[in-house]
C-alpha atoms as a PDB file:
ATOM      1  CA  UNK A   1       6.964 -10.586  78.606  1.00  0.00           C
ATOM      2  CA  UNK A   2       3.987 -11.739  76.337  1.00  0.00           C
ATOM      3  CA  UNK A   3       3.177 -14.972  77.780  1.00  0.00           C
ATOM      4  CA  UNK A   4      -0.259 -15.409  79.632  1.00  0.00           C
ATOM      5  CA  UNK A   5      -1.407 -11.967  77.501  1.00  0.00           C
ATOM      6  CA  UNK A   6      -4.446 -11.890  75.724  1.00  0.00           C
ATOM      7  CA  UNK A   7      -5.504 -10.850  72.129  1.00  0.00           C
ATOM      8  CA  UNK A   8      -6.490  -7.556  74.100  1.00  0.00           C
ATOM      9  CA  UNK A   9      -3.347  -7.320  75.854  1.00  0.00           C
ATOM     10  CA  UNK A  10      -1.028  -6.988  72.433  1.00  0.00           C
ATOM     11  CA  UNK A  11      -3.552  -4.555  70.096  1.00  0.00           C
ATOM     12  CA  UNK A  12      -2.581  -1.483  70.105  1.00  0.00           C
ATOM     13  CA  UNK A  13      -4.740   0.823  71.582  1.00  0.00           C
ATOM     14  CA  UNK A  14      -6.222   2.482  69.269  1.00  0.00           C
ATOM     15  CA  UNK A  15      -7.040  -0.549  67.225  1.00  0.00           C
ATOM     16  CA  UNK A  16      -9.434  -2.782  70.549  1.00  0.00           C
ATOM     17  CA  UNK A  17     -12.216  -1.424  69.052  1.00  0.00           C
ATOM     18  CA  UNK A  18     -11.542  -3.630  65.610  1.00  0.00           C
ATOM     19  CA  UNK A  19     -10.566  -6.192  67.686  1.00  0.00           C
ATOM     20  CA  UNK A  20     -13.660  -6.344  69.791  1.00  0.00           C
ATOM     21  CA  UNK A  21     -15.848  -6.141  66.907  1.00  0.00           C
ATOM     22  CA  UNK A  22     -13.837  -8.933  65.387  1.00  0.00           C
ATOM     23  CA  UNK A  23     -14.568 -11.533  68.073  1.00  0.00           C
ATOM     24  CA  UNK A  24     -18.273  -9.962  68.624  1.00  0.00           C
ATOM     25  CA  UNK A  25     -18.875 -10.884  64.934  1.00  0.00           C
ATOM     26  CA  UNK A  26     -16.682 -14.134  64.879  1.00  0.00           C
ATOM     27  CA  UNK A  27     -19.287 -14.968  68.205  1.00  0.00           C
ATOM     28  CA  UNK A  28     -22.191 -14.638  66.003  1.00  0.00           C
ATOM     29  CA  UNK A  29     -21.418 -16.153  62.457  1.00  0.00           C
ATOM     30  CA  UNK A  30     -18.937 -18.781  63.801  1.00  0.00           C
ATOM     31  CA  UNK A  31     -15.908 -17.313  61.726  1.00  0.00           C
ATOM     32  CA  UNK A  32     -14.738 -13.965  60.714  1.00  0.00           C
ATOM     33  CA  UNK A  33     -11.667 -12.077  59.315  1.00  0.00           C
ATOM     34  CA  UNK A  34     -10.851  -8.772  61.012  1.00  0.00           C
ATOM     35  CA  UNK A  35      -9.792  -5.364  59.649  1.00  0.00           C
ATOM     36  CA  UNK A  36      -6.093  -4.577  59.934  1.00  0.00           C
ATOM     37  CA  UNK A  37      -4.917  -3.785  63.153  1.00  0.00           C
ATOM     38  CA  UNK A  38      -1.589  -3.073  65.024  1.00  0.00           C
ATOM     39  CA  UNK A  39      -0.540  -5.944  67.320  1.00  0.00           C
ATOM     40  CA  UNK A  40       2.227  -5.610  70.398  1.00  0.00           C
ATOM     41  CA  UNK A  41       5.243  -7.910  69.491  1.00  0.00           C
ATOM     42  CA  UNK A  42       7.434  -6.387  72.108  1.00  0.00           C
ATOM     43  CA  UNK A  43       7.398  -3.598  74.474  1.00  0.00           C
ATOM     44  CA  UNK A  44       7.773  -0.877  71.724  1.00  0.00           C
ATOM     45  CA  UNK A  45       7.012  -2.797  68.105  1.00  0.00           C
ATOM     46  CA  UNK A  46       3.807  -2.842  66.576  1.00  0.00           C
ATOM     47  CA  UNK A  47       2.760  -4.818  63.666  1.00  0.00           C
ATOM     48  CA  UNK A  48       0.129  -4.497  61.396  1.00  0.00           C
ATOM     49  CA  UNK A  49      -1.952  -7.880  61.396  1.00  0.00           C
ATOM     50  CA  UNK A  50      -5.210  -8.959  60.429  1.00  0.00           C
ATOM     51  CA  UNK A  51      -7.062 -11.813  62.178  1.00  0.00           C
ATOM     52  CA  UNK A  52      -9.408 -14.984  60.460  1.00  0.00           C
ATOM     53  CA  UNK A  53     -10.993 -16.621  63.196  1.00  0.00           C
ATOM     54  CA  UNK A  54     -13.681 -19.493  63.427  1.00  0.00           C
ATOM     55  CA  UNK A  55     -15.251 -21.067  66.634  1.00  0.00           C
ATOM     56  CA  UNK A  56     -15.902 -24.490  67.549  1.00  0.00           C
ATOM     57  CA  UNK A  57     -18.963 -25.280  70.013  1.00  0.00           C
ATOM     58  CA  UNK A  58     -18.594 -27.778  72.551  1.00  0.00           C
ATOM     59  CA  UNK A  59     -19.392 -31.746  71.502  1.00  0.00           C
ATOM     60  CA  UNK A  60     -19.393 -34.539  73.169  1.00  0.00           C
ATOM     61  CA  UNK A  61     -19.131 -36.068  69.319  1.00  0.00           C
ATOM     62  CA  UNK A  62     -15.839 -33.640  68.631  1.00  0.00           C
ATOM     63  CA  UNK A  63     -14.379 -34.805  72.342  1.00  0.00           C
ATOM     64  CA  UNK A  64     -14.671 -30.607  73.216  1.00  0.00           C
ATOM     65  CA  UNK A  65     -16.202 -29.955  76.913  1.00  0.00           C
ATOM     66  CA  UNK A  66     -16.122 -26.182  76.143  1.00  0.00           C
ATOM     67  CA  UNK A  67     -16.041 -23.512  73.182  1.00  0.00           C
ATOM     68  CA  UNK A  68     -12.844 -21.955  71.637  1.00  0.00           C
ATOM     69  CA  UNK A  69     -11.744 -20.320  68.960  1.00  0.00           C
ATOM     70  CA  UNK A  70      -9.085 -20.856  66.605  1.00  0.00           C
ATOM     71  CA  UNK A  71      -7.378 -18.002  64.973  1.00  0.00           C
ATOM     72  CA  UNK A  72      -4.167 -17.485  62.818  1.00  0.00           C
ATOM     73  CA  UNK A  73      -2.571 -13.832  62.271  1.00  0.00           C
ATOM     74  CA  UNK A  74      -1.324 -12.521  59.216  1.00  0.00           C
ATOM     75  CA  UNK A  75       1.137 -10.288  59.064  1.00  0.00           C
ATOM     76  CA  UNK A  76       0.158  -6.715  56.539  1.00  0.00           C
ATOM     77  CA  UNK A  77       2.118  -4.621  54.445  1.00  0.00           C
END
């Protein structure tokens, strides 16, 4: 089952090391979009996805008491 994985969890493999520079750089410019990468959708499917992601910083203006980030997926090819 998926639920409770992480963004980690679902890339393929061969592919974390686009996803970890994805949220590195999304981390330090406050948005990014990702290179294309192959994300689990079951146990055996792959699909090829790529990721535009933007954080938001805790405010106590923006009712936020931590930092997240917000990303959609789109699906390649």
């Amino acid at each position: 089952d998926l639920i409770g994985s992480t963004i980690q969890d679902l890339c393929h493999p061969h592919d974390l090391s686009k996803v970890t520079a994805h949220l590195k750089d999304t981390l330090q410019t406050g948005e990014g979009t990702s290179s294309m990468y192959r994300l689990r959708i079951n146990a055996d499917k792959f699909l090829n996805v790529q990721t535009t992601s933007k954080i938001f910083k805790a405010n106590v203006m923006n009712g936020h008491d931590t930092d997240f980030i917000m990303s959609t997926n789109s699906i390649v090819g």
